[in-house]
PDB file of N, CA and C in Angstrom:
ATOM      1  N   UNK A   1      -0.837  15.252 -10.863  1.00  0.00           N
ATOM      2  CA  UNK A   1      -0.795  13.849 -10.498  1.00  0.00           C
ATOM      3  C   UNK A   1      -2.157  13.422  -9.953  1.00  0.00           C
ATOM      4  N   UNK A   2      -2.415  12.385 -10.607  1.00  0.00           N
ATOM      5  CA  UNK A   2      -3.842  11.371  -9.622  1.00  0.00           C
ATOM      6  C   UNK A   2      -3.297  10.510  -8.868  1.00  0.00           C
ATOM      7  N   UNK A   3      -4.424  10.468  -7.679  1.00  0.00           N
ATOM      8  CA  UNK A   3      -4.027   9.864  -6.413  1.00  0.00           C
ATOM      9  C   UNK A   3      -5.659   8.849  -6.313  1.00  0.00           C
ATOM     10  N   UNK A   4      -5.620   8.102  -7.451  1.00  0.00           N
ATOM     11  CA  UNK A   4      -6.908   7.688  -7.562  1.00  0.00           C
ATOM     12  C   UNK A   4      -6.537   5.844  -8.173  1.00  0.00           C
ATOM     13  N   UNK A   5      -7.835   4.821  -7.525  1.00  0.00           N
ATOM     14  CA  UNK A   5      -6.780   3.266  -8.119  1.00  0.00           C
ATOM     15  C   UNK A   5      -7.265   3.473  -9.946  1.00  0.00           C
ATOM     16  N   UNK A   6      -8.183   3.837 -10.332  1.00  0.00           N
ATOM     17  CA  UNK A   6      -8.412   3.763 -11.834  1.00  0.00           C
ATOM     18  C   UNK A   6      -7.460   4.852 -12.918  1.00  0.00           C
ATOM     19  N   UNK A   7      -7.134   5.754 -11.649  1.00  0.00           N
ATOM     20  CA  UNK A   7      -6.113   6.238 -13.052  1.00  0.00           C
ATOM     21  C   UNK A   7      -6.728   7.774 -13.369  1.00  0.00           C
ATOM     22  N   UNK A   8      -7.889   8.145 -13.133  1.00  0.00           N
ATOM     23  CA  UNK A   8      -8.601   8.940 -13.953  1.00  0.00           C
ATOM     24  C   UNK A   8      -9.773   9.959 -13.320  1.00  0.00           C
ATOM     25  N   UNK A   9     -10.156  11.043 -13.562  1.00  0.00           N
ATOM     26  CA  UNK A   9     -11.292  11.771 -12.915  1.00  0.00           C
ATOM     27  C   UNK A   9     -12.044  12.243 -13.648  1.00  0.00           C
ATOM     28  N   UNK A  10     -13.238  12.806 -13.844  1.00  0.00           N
ATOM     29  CA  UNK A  10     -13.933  13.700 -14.516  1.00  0.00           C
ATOM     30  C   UNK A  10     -13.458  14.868 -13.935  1.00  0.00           C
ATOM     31  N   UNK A  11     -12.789  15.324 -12.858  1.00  0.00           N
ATOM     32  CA  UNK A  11     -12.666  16.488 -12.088  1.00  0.00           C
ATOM     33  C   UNK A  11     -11.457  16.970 -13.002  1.00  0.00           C
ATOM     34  N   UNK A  12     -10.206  16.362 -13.427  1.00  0.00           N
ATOM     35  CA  UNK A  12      -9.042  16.837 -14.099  1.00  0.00           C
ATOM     36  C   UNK A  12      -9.023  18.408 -14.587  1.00  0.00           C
ATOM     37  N   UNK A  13      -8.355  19.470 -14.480  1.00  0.00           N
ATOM     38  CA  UNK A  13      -8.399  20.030 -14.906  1.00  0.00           C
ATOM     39  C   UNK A  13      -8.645  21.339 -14.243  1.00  0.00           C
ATOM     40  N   UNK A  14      -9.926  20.780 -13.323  1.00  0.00           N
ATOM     41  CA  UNK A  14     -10.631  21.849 -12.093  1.00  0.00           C
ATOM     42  C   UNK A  14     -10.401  22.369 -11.207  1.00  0.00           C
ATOM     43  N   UNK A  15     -10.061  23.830 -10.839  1.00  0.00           N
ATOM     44  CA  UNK A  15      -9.934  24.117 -10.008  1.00  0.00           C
ATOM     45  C   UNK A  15     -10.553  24.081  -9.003  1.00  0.00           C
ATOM     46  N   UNK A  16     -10.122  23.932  -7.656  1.00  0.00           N
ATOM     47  CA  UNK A  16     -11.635  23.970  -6.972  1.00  0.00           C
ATOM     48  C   UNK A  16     -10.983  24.525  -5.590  1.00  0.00           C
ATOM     49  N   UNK A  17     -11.436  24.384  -4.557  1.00  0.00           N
ATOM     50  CA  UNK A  17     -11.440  24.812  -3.173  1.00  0.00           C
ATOM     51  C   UNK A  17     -12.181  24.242  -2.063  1.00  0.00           C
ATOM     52  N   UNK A  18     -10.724  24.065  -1.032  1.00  0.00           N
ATOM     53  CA  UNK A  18     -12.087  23.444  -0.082  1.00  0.00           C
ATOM     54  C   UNK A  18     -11.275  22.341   0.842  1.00  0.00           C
ATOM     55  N   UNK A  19     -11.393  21.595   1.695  1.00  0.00           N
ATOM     56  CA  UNK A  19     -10.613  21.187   3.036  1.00  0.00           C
ATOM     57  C   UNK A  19     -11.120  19.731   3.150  1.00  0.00           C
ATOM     58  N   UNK A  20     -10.113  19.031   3.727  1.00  0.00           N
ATOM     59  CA  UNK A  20     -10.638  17.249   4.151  1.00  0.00           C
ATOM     60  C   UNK A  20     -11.375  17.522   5.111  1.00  0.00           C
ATOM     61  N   UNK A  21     -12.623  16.876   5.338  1.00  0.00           N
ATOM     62  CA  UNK A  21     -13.493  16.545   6.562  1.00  0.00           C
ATOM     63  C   UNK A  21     -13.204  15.657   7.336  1.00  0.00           C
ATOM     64  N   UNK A  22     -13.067  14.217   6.218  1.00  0.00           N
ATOM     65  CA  UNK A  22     -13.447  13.126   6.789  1.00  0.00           C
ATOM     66  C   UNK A  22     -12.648  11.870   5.568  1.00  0.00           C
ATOM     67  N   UNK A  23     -11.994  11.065   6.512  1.00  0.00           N
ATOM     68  CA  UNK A  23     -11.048  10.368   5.284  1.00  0.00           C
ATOM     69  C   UNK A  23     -11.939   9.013   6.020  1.00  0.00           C
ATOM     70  N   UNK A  24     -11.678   7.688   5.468  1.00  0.00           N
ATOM     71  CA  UNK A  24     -12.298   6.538   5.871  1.00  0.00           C
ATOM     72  C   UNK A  24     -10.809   5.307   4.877  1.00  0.00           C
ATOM     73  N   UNK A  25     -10.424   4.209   6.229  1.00  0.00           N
ATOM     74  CA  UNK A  25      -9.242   4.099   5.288  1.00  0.00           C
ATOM     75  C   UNK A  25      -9.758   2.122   6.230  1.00  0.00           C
ATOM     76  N   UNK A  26      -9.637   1.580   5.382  1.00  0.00           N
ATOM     77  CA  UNK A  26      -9.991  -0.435   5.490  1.00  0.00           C
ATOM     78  C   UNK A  26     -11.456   0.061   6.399  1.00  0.00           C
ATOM     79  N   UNK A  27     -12.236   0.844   5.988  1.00  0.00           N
ATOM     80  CA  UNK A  27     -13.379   0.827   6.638  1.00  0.00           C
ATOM     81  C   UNK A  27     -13.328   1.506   8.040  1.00  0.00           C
ATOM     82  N   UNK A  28     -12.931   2.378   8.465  1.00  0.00           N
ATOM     83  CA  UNK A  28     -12.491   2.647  10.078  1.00  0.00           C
ATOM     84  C   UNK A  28     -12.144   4.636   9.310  1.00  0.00           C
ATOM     85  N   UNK A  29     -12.960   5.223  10.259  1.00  0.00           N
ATOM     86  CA  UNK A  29     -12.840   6.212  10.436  1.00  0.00           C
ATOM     87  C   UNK A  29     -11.883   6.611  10.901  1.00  0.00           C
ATOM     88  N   UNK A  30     -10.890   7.591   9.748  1.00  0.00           N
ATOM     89  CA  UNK A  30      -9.400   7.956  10.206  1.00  0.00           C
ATOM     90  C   UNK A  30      -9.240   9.556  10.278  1.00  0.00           C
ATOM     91  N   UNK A  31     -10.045  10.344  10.262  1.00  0.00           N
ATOM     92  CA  UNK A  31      -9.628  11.490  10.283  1.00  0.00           C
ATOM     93  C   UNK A  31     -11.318  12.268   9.968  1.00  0.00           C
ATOM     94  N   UNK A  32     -11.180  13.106  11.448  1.00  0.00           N
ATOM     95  CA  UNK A  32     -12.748  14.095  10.924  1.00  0.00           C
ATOM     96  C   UNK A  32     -12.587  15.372  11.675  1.00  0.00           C
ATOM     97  N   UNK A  33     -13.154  16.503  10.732  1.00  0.00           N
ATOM     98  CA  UNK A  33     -13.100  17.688  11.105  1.00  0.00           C
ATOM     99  C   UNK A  33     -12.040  17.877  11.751  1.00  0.00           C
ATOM    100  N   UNK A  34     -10.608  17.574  11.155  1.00  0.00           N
ATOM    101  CA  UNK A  34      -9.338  18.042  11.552  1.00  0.00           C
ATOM    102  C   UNK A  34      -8.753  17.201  12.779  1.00  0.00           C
ATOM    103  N   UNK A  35      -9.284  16.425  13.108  1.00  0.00           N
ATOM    104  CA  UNK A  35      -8.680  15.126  14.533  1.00  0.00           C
ATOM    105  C   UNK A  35      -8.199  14.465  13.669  1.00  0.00           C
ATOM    106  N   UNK A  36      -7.393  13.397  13.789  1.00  0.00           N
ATOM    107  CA  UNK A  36      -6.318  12.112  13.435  1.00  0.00           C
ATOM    108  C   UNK A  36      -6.931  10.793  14.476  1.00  0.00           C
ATOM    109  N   UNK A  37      -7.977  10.299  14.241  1.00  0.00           N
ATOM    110  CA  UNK A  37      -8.800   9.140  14.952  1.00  0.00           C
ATOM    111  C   UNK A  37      -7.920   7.952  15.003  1.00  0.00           C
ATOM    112  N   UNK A  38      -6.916   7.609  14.162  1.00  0.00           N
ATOM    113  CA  UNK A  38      -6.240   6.802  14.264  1.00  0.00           C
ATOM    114  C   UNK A  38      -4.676   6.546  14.861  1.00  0.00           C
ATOM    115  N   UNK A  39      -4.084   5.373  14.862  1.00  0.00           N
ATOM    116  CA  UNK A  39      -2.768   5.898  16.031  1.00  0.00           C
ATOM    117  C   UNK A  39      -1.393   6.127  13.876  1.00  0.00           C
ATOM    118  N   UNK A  40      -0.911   6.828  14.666  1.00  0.00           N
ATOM    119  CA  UNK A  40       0.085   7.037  13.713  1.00  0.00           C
ATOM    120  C   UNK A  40       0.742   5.435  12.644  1.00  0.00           C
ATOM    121  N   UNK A  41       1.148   5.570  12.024  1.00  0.00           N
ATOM    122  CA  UNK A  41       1.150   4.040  10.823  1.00  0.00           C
ATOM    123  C   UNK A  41       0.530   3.694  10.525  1.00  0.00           C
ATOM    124  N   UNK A  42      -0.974   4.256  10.654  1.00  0.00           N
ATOM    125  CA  UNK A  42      -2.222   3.086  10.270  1.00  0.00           C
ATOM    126  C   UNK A  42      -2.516   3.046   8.668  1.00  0.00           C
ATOM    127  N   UNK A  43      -1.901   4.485   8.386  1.00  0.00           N
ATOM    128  CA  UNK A  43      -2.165   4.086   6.505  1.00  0.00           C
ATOM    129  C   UNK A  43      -1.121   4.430   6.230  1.00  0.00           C
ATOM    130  N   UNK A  44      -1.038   4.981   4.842  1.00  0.00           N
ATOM    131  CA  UNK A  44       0.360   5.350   4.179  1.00  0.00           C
ATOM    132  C   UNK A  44       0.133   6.496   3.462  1.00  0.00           C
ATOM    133  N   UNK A  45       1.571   7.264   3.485  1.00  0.00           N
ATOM    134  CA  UNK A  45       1.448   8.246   1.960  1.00  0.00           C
ATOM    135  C   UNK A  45       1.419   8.054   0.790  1.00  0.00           C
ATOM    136  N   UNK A  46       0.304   7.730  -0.022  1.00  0.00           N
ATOM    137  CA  UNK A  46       0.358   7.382  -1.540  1.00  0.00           C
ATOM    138  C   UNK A  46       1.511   8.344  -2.350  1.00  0.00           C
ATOM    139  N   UNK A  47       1.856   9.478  -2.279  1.00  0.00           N
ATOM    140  CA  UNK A  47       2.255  10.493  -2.926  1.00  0.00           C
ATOM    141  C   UNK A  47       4.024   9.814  -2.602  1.00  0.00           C
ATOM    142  N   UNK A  48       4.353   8.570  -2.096  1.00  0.00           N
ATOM    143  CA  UNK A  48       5.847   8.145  -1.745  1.00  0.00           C
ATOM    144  C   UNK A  48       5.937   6.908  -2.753  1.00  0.00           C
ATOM    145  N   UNK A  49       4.648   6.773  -3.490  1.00  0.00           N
ATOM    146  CA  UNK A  49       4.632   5.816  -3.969  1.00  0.00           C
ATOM    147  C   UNK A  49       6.206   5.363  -5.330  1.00  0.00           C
TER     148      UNK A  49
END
């Protein structure tokens, strides 16, 4: 599944490896090096879509 607004990646296919740093969600820093900067509800789970 893509979790992307166009639909599409060059990555498809790839395995890869490796951890979220740093998410950025209406411009506002929501998540870095494993903290939750924001208060709980502030975005959503795309994957409930």
């Amino acid at each position: 599944m893509i979790f992307a607004r166009c639909g599409w990646t060059p990555f498809e296919g790839w395995q890869v490896r490796g951890r979220v740093r740093r998410v950025t969600l209406r411009g506002r820093e929501a998540f870095k090096d494993g903290r939750a900067l924001v208060e709980p509800g502030y975005g959503r789970n795309v994957r409930e879509k």
